[in-house]
PDB file of N, CA and C in Angstrom:
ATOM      1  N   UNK A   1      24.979  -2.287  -4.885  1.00  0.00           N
ATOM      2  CA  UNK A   1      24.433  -1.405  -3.869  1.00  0.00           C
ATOM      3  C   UNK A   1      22.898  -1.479  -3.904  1.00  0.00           C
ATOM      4  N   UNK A   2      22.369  -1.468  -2.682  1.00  0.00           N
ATOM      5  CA  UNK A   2      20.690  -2.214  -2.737  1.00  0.00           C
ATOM      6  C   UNK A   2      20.053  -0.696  -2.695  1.00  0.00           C
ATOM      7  N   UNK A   3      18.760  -0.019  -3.542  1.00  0.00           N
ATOM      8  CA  UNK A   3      18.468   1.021  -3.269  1.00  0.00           C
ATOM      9  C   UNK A   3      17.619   1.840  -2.617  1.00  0.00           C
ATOM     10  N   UNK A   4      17.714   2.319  -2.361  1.00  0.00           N
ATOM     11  CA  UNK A   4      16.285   2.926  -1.032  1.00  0.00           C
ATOM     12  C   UNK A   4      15.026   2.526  -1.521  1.00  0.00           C
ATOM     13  N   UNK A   5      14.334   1.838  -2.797  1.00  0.00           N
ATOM     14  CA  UNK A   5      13.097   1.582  -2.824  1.00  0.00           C
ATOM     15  C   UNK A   5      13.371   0.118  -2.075  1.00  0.00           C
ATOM     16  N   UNK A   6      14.153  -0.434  -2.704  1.00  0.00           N
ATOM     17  CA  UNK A   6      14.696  -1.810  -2.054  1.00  0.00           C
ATOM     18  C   UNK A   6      14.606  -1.815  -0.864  1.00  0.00           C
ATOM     19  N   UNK A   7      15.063  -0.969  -0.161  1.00  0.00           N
ATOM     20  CA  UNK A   7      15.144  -1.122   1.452  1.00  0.00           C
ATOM     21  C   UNK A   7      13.904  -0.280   1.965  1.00  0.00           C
ATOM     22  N   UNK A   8      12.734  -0.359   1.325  1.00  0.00           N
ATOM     23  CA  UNK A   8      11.602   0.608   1.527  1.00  0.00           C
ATOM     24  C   UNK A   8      11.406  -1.086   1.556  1.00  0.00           C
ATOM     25  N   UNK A   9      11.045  -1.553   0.311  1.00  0.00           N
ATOM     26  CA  UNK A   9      10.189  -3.273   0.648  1.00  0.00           C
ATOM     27  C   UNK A   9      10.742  -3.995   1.387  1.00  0.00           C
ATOM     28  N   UNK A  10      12.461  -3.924   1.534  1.00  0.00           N
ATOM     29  CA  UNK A  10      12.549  -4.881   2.848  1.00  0.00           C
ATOM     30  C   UNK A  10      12.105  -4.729   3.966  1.00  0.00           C
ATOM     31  N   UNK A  11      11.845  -3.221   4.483  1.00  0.00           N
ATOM     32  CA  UNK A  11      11.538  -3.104   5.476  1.00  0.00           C
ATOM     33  C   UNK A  11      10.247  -3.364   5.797  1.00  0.00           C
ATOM     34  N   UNK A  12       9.308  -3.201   4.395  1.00  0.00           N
ATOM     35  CA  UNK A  12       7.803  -3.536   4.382  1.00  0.00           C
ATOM     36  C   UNK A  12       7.641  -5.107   4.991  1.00  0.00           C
ATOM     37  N   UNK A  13       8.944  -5.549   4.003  1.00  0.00           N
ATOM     38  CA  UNK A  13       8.673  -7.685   4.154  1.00  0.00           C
ATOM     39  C   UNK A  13       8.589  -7.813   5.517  1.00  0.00           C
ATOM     40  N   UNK A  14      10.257  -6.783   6.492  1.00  0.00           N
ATOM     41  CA  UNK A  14      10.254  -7.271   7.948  1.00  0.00           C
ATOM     42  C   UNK A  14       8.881  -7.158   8.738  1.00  0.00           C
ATOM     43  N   UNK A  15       8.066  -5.722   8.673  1.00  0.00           N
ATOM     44  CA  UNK A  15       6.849  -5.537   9.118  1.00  0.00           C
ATOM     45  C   UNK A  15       5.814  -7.243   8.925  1.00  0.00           C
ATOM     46  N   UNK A  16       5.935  -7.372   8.050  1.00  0.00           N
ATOM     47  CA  UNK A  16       4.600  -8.107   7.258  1.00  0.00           C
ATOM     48  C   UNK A  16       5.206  -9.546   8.432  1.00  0.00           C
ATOM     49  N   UNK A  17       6.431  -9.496   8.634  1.00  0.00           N
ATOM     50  CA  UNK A  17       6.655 -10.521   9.352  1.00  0.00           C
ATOM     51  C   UNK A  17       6.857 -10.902  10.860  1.00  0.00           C
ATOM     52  N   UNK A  18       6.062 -10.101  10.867  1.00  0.00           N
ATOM     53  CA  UNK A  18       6.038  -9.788  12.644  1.00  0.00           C
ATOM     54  C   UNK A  18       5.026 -10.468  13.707  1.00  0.00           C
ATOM     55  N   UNK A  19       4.239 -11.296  12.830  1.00  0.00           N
ATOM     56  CA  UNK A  19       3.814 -12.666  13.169  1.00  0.00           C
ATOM     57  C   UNK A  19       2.296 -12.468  13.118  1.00  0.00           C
ATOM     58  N   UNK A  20       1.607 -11.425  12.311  1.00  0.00           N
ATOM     59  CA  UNK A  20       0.474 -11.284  11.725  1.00  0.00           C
ATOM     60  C   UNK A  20      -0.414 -12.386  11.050  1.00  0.00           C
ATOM     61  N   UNK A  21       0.673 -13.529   9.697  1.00  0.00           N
ATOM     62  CA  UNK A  21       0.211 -14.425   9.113  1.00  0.00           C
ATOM     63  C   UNK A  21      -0.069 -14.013   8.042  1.00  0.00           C
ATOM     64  N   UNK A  22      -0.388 -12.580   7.350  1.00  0.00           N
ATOM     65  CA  UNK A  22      -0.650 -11.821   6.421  1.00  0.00           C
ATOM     66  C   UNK A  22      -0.544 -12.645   5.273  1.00  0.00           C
ATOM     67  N   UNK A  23      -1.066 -12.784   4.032  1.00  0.00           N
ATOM     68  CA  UNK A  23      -0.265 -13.303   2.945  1.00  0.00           C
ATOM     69  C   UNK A  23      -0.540 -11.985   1.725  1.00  0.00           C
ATOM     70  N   UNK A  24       0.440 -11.428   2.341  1.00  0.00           N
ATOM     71  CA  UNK A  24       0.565 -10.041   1.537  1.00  0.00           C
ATOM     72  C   UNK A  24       1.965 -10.272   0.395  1.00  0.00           C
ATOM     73  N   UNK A  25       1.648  -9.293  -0.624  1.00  0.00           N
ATOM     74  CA  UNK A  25       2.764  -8.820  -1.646  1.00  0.00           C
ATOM     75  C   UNK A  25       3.092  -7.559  -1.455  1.00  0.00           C
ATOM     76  N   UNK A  26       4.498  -6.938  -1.519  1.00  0.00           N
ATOM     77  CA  UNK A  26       4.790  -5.686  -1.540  1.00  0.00           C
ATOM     78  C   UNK A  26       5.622  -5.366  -2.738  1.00  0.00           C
ATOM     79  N   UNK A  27       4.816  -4.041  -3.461  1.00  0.00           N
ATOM     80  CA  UNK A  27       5.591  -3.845  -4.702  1.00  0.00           C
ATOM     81  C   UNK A  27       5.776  -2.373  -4.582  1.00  0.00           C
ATOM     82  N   UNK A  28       5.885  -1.726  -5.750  1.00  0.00           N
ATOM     83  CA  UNK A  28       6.342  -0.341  -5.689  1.00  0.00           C
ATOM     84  C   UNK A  28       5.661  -0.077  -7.326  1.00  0.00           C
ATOM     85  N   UNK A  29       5.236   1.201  -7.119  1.00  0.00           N
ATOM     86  CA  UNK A  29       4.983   2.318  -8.296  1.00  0.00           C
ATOM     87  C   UNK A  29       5.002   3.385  -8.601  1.00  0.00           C
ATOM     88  N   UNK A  30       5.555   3.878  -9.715  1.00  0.00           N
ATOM     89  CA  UNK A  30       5.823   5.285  -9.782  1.00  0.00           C
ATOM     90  C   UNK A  30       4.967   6.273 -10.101  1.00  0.00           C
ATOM     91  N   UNK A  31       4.084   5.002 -10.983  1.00  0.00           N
ATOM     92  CA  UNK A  31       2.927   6.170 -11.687  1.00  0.00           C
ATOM     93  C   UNK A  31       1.606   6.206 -10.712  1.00  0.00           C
ATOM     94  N   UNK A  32       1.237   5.592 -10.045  1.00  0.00           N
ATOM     95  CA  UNK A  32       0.084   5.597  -9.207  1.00  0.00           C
ATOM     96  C   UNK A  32       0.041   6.674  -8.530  1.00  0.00           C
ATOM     97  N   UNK A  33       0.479   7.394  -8.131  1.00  0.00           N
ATOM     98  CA  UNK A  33       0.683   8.117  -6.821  1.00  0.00           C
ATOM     99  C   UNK A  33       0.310   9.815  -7.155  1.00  0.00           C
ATOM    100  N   UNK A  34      -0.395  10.452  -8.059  1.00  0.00           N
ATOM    101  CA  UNK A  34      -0.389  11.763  -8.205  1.00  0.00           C
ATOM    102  C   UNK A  34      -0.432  13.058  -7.440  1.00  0.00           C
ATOM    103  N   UNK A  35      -1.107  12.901  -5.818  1.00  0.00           N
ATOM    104  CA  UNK A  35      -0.969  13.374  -4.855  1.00  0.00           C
ATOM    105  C   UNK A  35       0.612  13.717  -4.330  1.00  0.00           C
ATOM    106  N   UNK A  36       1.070  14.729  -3.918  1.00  0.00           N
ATOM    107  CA  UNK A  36       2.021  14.914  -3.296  1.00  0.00           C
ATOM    108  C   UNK A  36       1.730  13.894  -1.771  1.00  0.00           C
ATOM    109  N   UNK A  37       1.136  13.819  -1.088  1.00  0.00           N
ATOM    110  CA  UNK A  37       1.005  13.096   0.037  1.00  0.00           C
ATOM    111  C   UNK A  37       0.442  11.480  -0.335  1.00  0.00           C
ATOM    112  N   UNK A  38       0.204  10.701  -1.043  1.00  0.00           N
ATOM    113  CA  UNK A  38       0.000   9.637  -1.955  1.00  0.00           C
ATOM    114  C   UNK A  38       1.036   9.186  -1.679  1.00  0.00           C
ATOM    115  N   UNK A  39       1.251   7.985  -0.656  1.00  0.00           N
ATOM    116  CA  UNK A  39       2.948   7.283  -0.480  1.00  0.00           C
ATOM    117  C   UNK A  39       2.497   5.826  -1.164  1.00  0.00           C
ATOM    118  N   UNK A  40       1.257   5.208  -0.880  1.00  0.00           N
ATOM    119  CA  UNK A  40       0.928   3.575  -0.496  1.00  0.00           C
ATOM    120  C   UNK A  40      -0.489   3.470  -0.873  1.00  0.00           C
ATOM    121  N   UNK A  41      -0.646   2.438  -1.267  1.00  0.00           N
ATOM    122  CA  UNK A  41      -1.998   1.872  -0.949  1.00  0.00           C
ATOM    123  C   UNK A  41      -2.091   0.391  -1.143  1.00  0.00           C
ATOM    124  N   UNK A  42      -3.076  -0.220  -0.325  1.00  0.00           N
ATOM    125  CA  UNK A  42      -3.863  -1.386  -0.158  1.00  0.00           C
ATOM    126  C   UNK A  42      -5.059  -2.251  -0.777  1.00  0.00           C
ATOM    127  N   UNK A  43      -4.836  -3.358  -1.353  1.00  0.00           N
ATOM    128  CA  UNK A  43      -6.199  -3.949  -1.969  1.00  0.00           C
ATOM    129  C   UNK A  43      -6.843  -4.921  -1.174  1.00  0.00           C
ATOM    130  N   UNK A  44      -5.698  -5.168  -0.432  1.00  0.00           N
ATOM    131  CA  UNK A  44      -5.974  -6.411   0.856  1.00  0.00           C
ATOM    132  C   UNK A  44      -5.198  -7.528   0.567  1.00  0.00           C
ATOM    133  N   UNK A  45      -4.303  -7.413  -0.676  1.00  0.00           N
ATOM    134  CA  UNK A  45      -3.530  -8.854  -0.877  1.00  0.00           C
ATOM    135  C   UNK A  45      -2.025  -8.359  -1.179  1.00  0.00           C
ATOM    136  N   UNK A  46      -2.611  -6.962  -1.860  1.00  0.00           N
ATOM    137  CA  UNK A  46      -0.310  -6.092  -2.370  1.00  0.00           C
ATOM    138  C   UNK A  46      -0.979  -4.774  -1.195  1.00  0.00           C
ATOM    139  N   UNK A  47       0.027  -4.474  -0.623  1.00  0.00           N
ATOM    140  CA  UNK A  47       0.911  -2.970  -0.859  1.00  0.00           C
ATOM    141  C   UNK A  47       1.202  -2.429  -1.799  1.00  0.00           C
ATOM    142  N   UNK A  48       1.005  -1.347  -2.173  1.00  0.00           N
ATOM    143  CA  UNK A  48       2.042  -0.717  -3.222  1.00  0.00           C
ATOM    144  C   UNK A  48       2.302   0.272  -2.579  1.00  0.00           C
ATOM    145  N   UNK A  49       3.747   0.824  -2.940  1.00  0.00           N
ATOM    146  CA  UNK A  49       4.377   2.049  -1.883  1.00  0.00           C
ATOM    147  C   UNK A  49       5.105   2.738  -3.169  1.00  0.00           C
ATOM    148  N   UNK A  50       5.078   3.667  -3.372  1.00  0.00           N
ATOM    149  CA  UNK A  50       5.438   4.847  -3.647  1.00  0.00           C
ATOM    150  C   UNK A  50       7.041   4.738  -3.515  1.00  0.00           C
ATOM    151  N   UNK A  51       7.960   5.433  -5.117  1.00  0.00           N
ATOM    152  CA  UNK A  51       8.784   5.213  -4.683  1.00  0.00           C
ATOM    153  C   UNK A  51       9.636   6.386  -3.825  1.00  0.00           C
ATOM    154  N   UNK A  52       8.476   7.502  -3.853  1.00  0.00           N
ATOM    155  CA  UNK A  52       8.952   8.625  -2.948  1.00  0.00           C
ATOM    156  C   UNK A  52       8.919   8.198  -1.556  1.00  0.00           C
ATOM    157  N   UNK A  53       8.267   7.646  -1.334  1.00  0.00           N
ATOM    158  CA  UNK A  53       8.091   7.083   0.287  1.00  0.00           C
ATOM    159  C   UNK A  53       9.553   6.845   0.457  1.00  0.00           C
ATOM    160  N   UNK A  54      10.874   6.204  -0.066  1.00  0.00           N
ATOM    161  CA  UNK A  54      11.932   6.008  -0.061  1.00  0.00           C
ATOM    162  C   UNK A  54      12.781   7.039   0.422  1.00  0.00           C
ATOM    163  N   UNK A  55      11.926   8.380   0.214  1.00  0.00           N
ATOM    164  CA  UNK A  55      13.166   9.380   0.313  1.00  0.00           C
ATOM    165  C   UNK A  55      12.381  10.180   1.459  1.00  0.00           C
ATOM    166  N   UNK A  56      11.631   9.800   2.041  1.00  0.00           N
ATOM    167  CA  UNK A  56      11.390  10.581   3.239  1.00  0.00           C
ATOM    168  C   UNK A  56      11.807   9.887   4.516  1.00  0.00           C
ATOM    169  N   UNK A  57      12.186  10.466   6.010  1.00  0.00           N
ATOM    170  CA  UNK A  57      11.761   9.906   6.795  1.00  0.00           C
ATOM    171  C   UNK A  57      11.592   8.793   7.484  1.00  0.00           C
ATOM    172  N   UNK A  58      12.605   8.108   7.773  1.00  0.00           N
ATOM    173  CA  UNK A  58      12.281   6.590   8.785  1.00  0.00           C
ATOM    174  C   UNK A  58      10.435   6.968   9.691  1.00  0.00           C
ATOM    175  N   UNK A  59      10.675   7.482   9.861  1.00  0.00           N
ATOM    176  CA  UNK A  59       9.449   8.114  10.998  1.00  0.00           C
ATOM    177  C   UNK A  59       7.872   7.732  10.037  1.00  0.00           C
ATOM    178  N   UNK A  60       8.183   8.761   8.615  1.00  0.00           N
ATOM    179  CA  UNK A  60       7.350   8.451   7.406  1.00  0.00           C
ATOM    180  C   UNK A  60       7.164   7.146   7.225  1.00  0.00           C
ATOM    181  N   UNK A  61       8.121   6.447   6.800  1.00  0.00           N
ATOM    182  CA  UNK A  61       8.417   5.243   6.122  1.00  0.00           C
ATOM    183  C   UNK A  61       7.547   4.209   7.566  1.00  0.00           C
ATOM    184  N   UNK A  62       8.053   4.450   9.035  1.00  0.00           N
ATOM    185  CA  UNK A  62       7.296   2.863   9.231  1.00  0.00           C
ATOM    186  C   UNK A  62       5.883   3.270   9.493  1.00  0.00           C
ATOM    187  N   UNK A  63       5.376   4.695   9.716  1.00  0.00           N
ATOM    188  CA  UNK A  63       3.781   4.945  10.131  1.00  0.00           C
ATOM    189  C   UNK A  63       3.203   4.453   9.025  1.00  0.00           C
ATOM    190  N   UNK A  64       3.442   4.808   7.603  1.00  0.00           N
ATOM    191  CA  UNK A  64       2.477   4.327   6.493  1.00  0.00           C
ATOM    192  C   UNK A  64       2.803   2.914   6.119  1.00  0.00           C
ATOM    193  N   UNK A  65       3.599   2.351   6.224  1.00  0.00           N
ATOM    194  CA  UNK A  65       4.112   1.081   6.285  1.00  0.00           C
ATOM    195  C   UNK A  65       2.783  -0.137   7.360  1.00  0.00           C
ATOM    196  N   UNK A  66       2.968   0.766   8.623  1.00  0.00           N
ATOM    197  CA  UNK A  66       2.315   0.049   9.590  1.00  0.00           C
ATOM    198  C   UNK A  66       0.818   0.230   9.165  1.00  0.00           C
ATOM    199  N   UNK A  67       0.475   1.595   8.423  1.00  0.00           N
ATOM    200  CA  UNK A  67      -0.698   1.857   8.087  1.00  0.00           C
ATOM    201  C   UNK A  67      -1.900   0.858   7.233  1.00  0.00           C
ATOM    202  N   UNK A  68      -0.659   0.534   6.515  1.00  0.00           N
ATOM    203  CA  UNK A  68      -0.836  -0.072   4.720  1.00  0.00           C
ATOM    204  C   UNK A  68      -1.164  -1.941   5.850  1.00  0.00           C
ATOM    205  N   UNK A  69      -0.222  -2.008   6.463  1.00  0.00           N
ATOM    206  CA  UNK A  69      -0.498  -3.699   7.131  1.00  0.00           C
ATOM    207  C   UNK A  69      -1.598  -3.412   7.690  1.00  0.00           C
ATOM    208  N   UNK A  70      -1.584  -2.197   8.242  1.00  0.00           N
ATOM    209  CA  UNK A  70      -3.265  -2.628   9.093  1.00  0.00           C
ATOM    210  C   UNK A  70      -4.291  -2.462   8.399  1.00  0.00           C
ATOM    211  N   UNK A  71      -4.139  -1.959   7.125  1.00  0.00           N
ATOM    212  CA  UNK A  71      -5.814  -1.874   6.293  1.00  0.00           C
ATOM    213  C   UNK A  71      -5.652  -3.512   5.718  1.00  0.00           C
ATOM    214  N   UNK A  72      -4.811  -4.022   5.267  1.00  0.00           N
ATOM    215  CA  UNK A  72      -4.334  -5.717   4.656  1.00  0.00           C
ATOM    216  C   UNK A  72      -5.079  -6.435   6.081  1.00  0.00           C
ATOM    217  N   UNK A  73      -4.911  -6.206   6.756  1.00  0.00           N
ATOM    218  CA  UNK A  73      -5.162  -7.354   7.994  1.00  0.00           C
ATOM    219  C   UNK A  73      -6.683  -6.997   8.497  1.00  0.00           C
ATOM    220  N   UNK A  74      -7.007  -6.007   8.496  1.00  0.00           N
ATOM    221  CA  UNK A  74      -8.906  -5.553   8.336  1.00  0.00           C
ATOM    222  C   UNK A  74      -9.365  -5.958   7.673  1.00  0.00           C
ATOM    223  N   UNK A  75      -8.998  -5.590   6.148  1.00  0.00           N
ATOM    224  CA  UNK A  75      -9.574  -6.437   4.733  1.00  0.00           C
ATOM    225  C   UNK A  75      -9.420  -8.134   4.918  1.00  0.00           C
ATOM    226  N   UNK A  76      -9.082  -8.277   5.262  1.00  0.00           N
ATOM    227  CA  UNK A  76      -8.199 -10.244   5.216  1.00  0.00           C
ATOM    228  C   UNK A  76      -9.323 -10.022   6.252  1.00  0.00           C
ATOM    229  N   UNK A  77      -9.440  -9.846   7.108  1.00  0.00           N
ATOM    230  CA  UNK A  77     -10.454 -10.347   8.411  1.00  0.00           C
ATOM    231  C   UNK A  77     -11.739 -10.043   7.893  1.00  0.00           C
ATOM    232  N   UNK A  78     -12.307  -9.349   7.294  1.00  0.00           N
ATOM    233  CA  UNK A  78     -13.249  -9.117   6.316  1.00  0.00           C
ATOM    234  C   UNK A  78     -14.336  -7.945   7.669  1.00  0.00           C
ATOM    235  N   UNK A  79     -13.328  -6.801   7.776  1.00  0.00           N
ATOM    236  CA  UNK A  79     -13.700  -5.759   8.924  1.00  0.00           C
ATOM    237  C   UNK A  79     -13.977  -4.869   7.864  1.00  0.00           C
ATOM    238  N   UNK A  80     -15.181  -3.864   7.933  1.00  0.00           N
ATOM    239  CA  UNK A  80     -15.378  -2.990   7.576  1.00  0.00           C
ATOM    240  C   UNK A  80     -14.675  -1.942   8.202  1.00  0.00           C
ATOM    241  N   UNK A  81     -13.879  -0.991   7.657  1.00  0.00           N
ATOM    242  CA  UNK A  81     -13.217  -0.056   8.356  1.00  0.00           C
ATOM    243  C   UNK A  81     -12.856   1.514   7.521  1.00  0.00           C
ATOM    244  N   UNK A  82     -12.524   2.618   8.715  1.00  0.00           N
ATOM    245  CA  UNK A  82     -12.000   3.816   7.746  1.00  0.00           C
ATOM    246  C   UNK A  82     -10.632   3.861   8.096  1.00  0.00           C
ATOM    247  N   UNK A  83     -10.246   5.114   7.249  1.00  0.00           N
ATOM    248  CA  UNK A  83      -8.595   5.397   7.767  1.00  0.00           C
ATOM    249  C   UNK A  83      -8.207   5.713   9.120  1.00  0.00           C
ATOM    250  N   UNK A  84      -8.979   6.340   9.663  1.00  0.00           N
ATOM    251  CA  UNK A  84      -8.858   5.868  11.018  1.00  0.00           C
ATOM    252  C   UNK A  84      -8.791   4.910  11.799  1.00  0.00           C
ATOM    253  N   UNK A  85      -9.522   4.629  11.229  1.00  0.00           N
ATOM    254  CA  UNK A  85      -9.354   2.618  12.093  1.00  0.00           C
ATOM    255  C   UNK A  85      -8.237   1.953  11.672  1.00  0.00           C
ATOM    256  N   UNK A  86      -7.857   1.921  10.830  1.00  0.00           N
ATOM    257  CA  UNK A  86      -6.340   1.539  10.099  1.00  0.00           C
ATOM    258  C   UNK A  86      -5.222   1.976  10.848  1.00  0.00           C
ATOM    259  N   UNK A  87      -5.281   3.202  11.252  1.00  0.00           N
ATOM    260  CA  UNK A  87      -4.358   4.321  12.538  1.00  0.00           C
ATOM    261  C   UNK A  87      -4.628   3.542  13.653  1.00  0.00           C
ATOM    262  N   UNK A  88      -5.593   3.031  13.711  1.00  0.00           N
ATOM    263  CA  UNK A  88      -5.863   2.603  15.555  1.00  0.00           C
ATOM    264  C   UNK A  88      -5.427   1.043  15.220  1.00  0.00           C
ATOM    265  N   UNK A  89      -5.559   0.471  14.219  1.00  0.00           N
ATOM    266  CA  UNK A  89      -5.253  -1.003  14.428  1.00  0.00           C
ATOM    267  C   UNK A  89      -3.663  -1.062  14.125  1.00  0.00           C
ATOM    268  N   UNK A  90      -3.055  -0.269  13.595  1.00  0.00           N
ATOM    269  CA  UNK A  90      -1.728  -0.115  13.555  1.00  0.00           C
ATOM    270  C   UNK A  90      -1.008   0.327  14.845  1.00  0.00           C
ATOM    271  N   UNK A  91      -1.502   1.102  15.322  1.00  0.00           N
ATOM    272  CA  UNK A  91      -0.923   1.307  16.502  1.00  0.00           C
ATOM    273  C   UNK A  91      -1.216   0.446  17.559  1.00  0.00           C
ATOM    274  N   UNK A  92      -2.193  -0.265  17.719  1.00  0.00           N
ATOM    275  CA  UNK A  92      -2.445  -1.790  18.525  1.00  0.00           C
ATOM    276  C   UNK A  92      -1.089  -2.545  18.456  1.00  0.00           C
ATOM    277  N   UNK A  93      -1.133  -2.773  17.098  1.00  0.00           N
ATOM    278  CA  UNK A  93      -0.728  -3.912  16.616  1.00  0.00           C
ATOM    279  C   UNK A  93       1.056  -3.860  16.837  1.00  0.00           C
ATOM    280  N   UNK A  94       1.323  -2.352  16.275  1.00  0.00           N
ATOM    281  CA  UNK A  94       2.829  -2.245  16.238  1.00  0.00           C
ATOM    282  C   UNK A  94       3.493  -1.259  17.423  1.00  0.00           C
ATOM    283  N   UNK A  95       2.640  -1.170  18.671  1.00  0.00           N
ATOM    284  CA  UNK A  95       3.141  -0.511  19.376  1.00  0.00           C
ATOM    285  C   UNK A  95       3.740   0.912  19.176  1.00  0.00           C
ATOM    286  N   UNK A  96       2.966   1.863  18.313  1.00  0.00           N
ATOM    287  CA  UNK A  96       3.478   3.058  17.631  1.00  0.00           C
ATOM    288  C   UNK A  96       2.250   3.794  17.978  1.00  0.00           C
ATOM    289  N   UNK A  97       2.619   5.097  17.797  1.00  0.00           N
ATOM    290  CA  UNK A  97       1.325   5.934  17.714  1.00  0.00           C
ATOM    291  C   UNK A  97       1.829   7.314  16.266  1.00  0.00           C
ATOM    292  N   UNK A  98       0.680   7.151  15.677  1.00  0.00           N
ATOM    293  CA  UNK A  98       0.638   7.786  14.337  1.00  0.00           C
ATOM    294  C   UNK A  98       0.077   9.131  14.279  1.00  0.00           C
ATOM    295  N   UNK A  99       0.554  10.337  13.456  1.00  0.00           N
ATOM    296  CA  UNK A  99       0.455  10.934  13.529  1.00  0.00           C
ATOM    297  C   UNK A  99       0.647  11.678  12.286  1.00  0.00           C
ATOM    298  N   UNK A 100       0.125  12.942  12.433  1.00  0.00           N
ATOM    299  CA  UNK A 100       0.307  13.378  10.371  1.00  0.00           C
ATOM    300  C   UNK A 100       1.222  14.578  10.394  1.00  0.00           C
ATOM    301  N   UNK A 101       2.235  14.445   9.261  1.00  0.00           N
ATOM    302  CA  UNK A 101       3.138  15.672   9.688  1.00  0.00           C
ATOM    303  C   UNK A 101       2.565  16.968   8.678  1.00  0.00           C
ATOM    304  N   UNK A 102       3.310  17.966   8.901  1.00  0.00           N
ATOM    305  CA  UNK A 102       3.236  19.127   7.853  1.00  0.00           C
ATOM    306  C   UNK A 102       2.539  19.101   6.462  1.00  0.00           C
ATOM    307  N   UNK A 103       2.753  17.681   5.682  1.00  0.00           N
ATOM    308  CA  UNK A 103       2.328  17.617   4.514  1.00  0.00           C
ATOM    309  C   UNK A 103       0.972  16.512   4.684  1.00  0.00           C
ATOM    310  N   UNK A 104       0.926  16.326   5.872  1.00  0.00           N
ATOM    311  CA  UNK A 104      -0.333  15.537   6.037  1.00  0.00           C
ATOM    312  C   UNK A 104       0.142  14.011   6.020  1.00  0.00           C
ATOM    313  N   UNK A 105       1.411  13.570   5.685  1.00  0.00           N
ATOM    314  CA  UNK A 105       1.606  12.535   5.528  1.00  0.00           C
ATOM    315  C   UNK A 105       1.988  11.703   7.278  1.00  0.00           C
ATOM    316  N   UNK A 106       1.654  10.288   6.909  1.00  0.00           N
ATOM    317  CA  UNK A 106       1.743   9.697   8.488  1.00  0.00           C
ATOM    318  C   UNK A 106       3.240   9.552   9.069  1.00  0.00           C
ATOM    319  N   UNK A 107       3.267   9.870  10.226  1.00  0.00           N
ATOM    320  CA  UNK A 107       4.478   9.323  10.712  1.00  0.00           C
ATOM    321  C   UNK A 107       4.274   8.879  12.059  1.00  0.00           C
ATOM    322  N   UNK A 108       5.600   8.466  12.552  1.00  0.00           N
ATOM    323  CA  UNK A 108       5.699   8.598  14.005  1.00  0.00           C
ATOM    324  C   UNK A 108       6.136   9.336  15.120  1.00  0.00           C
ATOM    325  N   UNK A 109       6.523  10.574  14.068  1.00  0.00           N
ATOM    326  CA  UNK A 109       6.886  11.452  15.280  1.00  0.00           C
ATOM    327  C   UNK A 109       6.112  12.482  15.710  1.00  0.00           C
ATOM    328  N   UNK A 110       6.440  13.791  16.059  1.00  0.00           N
ATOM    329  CA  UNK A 110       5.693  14.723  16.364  1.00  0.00           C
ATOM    330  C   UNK A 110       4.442  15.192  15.408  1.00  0.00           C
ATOM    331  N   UNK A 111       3.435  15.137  15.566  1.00  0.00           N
ATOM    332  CA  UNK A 111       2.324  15.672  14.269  1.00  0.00           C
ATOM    333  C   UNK A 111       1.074  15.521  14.936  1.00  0.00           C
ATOM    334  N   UNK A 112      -0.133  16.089  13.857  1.00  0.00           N
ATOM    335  CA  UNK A 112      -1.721  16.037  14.544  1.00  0.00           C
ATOM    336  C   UNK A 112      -2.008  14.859  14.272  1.00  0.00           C
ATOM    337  N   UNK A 113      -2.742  14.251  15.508  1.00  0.00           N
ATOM    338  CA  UNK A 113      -3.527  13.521  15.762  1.00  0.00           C
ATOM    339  C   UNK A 113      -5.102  13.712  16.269  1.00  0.00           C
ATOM    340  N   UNK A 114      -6.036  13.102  16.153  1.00  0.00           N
ATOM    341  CA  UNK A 114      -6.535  11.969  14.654  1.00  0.00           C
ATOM    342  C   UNK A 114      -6.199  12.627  13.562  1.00  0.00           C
ATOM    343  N   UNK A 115      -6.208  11.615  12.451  1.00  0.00           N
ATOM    344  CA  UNK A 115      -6.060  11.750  11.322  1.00  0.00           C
ATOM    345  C   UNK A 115      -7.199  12.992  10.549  1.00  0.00           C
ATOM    346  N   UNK A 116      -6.367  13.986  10.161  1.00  0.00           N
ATOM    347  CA  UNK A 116      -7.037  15.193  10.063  1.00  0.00           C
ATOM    348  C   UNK A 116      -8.403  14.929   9.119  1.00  0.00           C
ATOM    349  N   UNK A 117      -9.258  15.950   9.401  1.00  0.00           N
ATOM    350  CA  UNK A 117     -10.371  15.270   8.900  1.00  0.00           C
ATOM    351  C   UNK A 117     -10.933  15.530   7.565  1.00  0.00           C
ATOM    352  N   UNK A 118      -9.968  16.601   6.795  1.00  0.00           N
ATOM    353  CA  UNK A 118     -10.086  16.873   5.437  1.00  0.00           C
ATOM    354  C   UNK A 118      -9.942  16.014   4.403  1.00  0.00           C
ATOM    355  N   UNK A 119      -9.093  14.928   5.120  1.00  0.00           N
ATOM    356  CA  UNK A 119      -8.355  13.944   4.313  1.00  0.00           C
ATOM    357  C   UNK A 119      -9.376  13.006   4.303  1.00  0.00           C
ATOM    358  N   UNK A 120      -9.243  12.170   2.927  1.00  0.00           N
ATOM    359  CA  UNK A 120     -10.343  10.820   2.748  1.00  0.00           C
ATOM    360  C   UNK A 120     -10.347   9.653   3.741  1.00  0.00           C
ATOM    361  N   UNK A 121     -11.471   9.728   4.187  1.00  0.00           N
ATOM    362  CA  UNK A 121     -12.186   8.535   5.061  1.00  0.00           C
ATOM    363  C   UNK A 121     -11.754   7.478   4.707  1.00  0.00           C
TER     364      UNK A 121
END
């Protein structure tokens, strides 16, 4: 039986393969993440996703997903950018529009938009 972190990176791999060119890695960690809202982050070459990200949300799962490719594909292009811009090139890119729910975390469904501004740049 394959397990929801598993099908958290497959779904990352399908993203990454959506004809970007990316030469990204996607892994997972448990200890990185100390924030309750802390799903992912980006160096410009891995993903790492959270293995809570697994248990939230399809909605959760592809906004920060799409999030995490669009800071990889800024960095790779060698764009200076904030988290906002990451929101706007994701939603270019993947035909989505992002949004932050209750816990601040991204999704695609109902939530505030721009990316609230308490949260790190």
């Amino acid at each position: 039986m394959i397990s929801l972190v598993e099908t958290l990176i497959n779904r990352a791999e399908c993203f990454l393969g959506y004809g970007l060119g990316l030469d990204v890695e996607i892994s997972y960690d448990r200890s990185s993440f100390p924030k309750k809202r802390d799903m992912a982050y980006c160096n410009g070459l891995t993903i790492v996703l959270s293995d809570k990200l697994a248990y939230l949300p399809i909605e959760n799962q592809i906004a920060v997903i799409a999030h995490e490719i669009a800071h990889c594909d800024l960095i790779q292009s060698n764009i200076e950018h904030t988290e906002r811009d990451a929101d706007k090139h994701a939603e270019d890119i993947f035909a989505i529009k992002i949004s932050y729910d209750h816990n601040n975390v991204q999704t695609t469904s109902i939530g505030k938009r721009p990316r609230p501004s308490h949260l790190p740049k």
